[in-house]
Protein backbone atom coordinates (compact mmCIF):
# COMPACT_ATOMS: atom_id res chain seq x y z
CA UNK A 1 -103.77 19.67 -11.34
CA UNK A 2 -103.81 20.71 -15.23
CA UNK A 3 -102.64 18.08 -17.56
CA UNK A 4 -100.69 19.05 -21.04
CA UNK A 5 -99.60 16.96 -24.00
CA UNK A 6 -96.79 18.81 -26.00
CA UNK A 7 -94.66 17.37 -29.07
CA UNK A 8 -91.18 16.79 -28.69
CA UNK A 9 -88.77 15.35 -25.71
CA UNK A 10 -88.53 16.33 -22.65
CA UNK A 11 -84.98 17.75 -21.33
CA UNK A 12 -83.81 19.36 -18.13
CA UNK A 13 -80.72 20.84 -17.48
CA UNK A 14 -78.85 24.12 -16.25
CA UNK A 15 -75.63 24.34 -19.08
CA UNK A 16 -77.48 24.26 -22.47
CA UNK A 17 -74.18 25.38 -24.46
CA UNK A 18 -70.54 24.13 -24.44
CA UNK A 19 -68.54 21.18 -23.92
CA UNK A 20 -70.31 20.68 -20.74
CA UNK A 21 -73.71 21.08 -21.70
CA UNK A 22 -75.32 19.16 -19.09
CA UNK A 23 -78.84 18.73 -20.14
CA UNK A 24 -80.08 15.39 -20.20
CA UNK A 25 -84.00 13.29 -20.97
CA UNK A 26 -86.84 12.14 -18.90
CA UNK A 27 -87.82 9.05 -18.94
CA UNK A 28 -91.66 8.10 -20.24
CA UNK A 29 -93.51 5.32 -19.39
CA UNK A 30 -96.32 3.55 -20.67
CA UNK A 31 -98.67 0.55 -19.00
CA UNK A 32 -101.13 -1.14 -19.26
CA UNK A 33 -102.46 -3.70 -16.29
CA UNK A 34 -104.70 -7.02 -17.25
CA UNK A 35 -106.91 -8.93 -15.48
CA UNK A 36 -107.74 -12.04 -18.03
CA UNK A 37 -110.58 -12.52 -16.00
CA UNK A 38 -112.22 -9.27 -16.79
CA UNK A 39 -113.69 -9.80 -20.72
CA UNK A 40 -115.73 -6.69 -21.12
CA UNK A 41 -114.00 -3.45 -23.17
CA UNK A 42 -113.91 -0.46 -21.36
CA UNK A 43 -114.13 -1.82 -17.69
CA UNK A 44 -110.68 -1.39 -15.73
CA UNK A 45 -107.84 -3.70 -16.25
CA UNK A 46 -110.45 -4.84 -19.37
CA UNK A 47 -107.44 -7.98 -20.85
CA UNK A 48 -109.14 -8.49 -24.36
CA UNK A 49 -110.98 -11.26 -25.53
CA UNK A 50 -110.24 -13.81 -28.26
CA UNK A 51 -109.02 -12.48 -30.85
CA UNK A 52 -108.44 -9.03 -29.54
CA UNK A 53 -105.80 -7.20 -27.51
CA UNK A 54 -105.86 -3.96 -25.44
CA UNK A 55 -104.62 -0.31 -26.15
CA UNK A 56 -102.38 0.33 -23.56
CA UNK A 57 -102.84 3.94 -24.09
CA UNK A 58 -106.19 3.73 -23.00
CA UNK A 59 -107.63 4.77 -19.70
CA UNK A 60 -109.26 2.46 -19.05
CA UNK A 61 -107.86 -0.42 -21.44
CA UNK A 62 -109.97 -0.69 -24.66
CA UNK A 63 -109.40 -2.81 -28.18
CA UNK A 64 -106.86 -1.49 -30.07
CA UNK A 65 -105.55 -2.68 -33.74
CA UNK A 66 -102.42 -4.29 -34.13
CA UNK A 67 -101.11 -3.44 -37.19
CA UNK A 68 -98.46 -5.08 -39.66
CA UNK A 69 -95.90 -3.07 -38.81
CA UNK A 70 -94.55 -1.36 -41.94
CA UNK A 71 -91.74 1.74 -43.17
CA UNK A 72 -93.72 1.60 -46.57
CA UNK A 73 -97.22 0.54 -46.73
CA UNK A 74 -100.24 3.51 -46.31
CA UNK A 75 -102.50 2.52 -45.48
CA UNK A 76 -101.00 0.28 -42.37
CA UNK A 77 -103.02 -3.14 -42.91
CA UNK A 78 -104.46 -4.71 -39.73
CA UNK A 79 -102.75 -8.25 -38.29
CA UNK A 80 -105.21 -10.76 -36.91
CA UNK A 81 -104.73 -11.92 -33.74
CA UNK A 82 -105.73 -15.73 -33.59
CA UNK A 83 -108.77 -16.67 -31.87
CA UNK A 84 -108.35 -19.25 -29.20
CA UNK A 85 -107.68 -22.89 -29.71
CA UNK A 86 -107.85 -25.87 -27.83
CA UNK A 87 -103.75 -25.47 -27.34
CA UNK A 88 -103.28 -21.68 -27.69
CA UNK A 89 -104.76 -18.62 -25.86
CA UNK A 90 -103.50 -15.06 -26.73
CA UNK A 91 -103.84 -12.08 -24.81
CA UNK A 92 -101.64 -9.21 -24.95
CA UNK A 93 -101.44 -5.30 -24.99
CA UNK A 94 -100.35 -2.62 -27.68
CA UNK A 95 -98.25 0.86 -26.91
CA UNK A 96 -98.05 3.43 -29.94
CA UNK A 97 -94.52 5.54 -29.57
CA UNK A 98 -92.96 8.11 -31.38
CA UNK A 99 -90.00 6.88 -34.04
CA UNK A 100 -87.31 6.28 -33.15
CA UNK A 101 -87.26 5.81 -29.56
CA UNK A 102 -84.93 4.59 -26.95
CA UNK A 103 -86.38 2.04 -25.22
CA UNK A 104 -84.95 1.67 -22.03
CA UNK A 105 -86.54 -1.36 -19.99
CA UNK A 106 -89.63 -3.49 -19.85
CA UNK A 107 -91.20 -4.24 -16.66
CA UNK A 108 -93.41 -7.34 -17.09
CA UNK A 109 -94.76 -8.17 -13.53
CA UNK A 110 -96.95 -11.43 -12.93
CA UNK A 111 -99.67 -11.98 -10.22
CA UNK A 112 -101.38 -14.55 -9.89
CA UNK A 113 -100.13 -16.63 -12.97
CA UNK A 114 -102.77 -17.52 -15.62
CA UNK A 115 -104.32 -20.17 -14.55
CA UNK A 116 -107.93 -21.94 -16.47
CA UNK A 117 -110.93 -24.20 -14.62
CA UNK A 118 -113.27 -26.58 -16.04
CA UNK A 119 -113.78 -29.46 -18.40
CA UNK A 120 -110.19 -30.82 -18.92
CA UNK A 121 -108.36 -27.78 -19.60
CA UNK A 122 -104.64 -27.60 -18.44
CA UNK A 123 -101.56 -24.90 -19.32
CA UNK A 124 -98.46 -25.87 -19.70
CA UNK A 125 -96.42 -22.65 -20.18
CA UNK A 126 -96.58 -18.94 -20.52
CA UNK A 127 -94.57 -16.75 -22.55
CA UNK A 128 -93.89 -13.05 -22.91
CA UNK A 129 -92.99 -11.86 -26.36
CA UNK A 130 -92.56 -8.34 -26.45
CA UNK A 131 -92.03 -7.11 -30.27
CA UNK A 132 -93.12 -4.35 -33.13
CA UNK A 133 -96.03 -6.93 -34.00
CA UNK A 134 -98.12 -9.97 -32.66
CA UNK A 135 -95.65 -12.90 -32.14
CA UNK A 136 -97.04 -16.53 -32.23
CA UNK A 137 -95.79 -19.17 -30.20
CA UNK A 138 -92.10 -19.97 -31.07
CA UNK A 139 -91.85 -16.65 -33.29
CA UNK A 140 -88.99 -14.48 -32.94
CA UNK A 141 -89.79 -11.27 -31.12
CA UNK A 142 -87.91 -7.54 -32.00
CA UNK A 143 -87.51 -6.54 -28.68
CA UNK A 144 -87.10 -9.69 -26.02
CA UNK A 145 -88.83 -12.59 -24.29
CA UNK A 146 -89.79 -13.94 -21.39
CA UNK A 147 -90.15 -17.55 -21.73
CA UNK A 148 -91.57 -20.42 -18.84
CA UNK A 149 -92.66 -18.29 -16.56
CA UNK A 150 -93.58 -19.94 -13.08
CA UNK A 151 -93.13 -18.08 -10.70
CA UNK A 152 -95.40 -14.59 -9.60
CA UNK A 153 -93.30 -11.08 -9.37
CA UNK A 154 -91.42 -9.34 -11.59
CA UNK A 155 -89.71 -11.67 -14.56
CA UNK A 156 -86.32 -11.36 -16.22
CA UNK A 157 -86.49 -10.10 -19.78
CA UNK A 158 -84.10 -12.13 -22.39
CA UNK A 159 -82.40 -10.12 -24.93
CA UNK A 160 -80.27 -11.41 -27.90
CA UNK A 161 -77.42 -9.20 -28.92
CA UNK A 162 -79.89 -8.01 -32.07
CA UNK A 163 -82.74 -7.51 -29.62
CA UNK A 164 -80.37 -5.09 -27.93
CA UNK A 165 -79.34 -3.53 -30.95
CA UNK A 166 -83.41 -2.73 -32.06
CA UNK A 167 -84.10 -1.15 -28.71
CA UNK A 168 -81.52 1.60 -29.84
CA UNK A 169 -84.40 3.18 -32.16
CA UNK A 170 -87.67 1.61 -32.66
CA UNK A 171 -88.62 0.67 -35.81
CA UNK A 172 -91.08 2.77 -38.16
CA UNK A 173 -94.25 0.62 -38.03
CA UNK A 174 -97.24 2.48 -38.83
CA UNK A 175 -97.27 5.45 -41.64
CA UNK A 176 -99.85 8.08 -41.04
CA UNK A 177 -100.85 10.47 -43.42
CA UNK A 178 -101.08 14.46 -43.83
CA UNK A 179 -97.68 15.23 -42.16
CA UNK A 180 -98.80 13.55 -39.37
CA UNK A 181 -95.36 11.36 -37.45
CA UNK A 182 -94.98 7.85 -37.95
CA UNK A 183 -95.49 5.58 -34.99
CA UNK A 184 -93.57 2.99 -33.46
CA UNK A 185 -95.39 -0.13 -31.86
CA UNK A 186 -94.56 -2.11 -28.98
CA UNK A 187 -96.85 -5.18 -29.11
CA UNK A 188 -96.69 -7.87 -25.72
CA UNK A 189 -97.87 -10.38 -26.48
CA UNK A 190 -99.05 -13.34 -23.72
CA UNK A 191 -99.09 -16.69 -25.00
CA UNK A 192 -100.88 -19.58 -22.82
CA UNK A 193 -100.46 -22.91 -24.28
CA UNK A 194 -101.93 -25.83 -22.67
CA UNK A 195 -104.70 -28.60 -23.01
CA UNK A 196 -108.09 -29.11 -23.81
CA UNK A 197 -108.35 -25.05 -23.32
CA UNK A 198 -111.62 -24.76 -25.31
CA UNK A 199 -113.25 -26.85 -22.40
CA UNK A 200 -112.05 -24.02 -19.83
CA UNK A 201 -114.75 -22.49 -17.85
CA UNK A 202 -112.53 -19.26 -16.85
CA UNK A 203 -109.22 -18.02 -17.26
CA UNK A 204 -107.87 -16.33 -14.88
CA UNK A 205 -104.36 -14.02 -13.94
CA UNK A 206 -102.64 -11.04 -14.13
CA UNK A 207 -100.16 -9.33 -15.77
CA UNK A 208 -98.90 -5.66 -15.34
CA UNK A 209 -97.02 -4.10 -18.27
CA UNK A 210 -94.67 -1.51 -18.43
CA UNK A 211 -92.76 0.41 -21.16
CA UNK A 212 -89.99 2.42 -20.56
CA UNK A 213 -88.27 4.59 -23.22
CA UNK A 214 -87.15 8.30 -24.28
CA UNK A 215 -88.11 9.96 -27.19
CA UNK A 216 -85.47 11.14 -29.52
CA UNK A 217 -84.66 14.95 -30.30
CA UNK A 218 -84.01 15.04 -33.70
CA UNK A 219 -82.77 18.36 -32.83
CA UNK A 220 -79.68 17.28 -31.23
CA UNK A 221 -76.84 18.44 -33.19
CA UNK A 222 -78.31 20.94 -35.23
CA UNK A 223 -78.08 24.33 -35.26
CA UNK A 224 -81.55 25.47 -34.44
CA UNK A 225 -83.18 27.69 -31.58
CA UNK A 226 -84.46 24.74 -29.45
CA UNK A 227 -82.33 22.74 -28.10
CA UNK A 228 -78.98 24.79 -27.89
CA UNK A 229 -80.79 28.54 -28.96
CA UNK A 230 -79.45 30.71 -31.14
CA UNK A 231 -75.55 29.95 -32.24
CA UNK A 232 -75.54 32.68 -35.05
């Protein structure tokens, strides 16, 4: 089967004019699956490293840059992910969107649960931040959290009311240049905190990562060709 990439949402519909215009958006995905054991870039379900996370664009999963997400800065500027500590380990996966986008639901499914061997090491929780940037442990994520997880399967996202209120349109993040669009950036990030973690011999676990959302038609409401056709 032929694949195409086109700009611009997807709508379907059979009443394109009137009060009862009927058309309505399709839903995109992104994902992105990890397997913390798996440490080299490229290879399938390839989790990152310390220090690095995944694109989840990618097929398969490579490094990607998190960036400082910014409306004004161009250049973007790079964030640094921290390397891992004898109480922190970060792993986590980054989805580039178009501005402005709805997004409609996060699927964050567990299984097995991270888990580490050797020397003394020991966690004692994992959480899900899921934001326009890397979020350290106890930050405040854009988008929602999934804290003490315990338990494999699908976990329940948290969402303040101001959470809510972000996933309406997602933020302008990264600037690009030569009339190119902006970019929106979902970043999940995993954090494992624990004990004596630099003595670990392996980490294992895995997460599976999914983005829903629908792109925006700036369109909507004007009088041009494409959505509605010609009105004049």
């Amino acid at each position: 089967m032929a694949r195409s990439t086109f700009d611009g949402p997807i709508l379907s519909g059979d009443n394109r004019f009137g009060a009862l215009r009927n058309v309505g958006y399709a839903q995109l995905n992104q994902y992105c699956d990890l397997d913390l054991s798996v440490v080299t870039n490229g290879a399938v379900n390839y989790a990152g490293i310390s220090g690095q996370f995944v694109n989840g664009n990618g097929i398969p999963n490579t490094n990607a840059v998190v960036y400082q997400p910014s409306s004004t800065v161009f250049p973007s500027v790079a964030q640094t992910i921290p390397a891992d500590t004898a109480t922190n380990i970060y792993r986590g996966a980054v989805f580039y969107l178009p501005t402005g986008s709805d997004l409609d639901d996060f699927l964050i499914d567990v299984g097995p649960l991270a888990a580490v061997a050797g020397g003394s090491a020991a966690i004692t929780s994992q959480t899900v931040y899921i934001s326009n940037g890397f979020t350290a442990v106890g930050g405040t994520p854009s988008y929602g959290v999934i804290s003490a997880i315990s338990t494999v399967g699908r976990q329940t996202v948290a969402y303040t009311a101001a959470q809510l209120a972000n996933q309406t349109a997602s933020s302008t993040d990264i600037l690009q240049a030569n009339g190119q669009p902006n970019i929106s950036q979902i970043v999940i990030t995993i954090a494992i905190v624990g004990t004596a973690l630099d003595t670990r011999t392996s980490l294992t676990g895995k997460y599976y990562l999914t983005n829903r959302y629908t792109q925006p038609d700036n369109n909507i409401g004007t009088r041009t060709t494409y959505p509605y056709g010609s009105l004049d």
